[in-house]
Protein backbone atom coordinates (compact mmCIF):
# COMPACT_ATOMS: atom_id res chain seq x y z
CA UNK A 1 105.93 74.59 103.01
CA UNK A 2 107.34 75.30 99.63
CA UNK A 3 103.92 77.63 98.83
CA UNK A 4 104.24 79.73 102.15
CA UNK A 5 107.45 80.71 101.72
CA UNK A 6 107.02 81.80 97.79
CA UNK A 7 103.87 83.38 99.09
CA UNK A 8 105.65 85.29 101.70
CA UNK A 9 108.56 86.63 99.07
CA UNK A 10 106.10 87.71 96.83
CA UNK A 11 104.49 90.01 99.17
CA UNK A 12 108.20 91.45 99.47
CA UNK A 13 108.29 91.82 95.45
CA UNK A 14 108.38 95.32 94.66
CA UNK A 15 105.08 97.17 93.47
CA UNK A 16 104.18 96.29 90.01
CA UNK A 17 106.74 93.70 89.66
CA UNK A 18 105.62 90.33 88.52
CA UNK A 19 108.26 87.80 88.31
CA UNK A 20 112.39 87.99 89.80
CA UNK A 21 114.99 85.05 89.44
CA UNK A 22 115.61 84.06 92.92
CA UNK A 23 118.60 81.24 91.95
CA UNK A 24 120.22 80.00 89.01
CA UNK A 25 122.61 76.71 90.08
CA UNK A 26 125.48 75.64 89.88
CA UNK A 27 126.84 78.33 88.33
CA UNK A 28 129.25 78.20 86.23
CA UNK A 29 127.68 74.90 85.33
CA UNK A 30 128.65 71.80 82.80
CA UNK A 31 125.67 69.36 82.48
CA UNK A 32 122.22 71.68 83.23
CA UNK A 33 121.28 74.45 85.79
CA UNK A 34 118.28 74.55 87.93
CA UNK A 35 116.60 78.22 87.35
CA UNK A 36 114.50 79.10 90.48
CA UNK A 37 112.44 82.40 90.28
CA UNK A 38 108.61 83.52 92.10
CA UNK A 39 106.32 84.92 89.93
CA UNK A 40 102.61 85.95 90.11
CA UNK A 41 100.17 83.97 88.04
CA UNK A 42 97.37 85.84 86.61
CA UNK A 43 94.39 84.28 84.58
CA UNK A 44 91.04 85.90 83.87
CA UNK A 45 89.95 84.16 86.95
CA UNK A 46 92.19 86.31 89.46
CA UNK A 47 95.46 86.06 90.53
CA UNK A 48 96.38 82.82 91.71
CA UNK A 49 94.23 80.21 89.94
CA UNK A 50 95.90 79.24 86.84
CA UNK A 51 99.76 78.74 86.05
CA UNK A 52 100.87 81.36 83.96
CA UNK A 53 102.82 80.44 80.47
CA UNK A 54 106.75 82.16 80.94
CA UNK A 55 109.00 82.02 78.21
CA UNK A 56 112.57 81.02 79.34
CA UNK A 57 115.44 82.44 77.19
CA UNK A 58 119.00 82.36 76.75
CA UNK A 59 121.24 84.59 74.85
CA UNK A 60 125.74 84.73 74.59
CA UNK A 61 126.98 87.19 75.22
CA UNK A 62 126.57 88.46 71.25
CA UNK A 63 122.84 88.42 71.91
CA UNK A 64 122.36 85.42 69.86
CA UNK A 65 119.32 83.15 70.97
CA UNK A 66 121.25 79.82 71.47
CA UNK A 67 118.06 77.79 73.46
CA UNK A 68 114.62 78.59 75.00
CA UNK A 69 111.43 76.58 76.24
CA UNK A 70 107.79 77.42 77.95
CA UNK A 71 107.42 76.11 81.23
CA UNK A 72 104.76 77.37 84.30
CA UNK A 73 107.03 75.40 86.56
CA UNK A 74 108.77 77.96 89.42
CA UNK A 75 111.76 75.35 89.41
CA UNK A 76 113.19 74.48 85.61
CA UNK A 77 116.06 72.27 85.08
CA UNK A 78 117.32 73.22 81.21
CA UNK A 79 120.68 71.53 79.87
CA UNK A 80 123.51 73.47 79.15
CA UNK A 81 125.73 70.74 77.61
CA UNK A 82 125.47 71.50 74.30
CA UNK A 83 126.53 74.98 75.08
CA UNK A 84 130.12 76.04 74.35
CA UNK A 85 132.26 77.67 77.66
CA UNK A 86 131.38 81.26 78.45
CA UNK A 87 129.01 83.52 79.92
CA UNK A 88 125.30 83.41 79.00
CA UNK A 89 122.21 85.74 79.70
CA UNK A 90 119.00 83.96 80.71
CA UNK A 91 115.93 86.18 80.26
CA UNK A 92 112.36 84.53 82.02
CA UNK A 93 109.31 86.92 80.67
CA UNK A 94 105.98 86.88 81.08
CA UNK A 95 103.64 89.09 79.47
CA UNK A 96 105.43 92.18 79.01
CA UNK A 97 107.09 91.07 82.56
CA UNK A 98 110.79 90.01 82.75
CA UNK A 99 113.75 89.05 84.79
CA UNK A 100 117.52 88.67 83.90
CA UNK A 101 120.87 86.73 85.62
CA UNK A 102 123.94 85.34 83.64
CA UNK A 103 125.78 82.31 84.13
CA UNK A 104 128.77 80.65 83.12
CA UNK A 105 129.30 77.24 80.99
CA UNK A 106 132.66 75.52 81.81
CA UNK A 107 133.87 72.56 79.99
């Protein structure tokens, strides 16, 4: 079930666009957030047949790089404990490919 339905919103992903953050929860958060985003995998192969590597980033808001971690998973749980209270900046890229969202820490 899970596959047809990120099969069908890719085919609604605009032209050219590879990957898009779909939900980021709970936001604001204390412990961790789930990050869930569709993206196209691409190998030499053809599209499809090989989990891409995505780099998963997050910035403060002063742009500093305060955490990030590889994953091909399309659901990522990443703690946020250690993270002071405020607003953050996750960035998911891969290849020259990438999506944005902010959430909040709250202690």
């Amino acid at each position: 079930m899970q596959l047809s339905v990120e099969r069908n919103i890719q085919k609604f992903m605009p032209t050219g666009k590879t990957i898009d953050i779909t939900s980021i929860r709970p936001n604001p958060a204390r412990e961790e957030i789930v990050l869930e985003y569709v993206a196209r995998d691409f190998s030499p192969a053809g599209e499809g047949t090989t989990p891409a590597l995505r780099s998963i980033e997050v910035f403060d808001m002063l742009g500093k790089l305060v955490t990030s971690q590889n994953a091909t998973e399309k659901v990522v749980t990443l703690p946020v404990k250690h993270l002071a209270a405020g607003s953050y900046v996750l960035v998911v890229r891969q290849g020259s490919e990438k999506a944005t969202a902010s959430f909040v820490v709250e202690k």
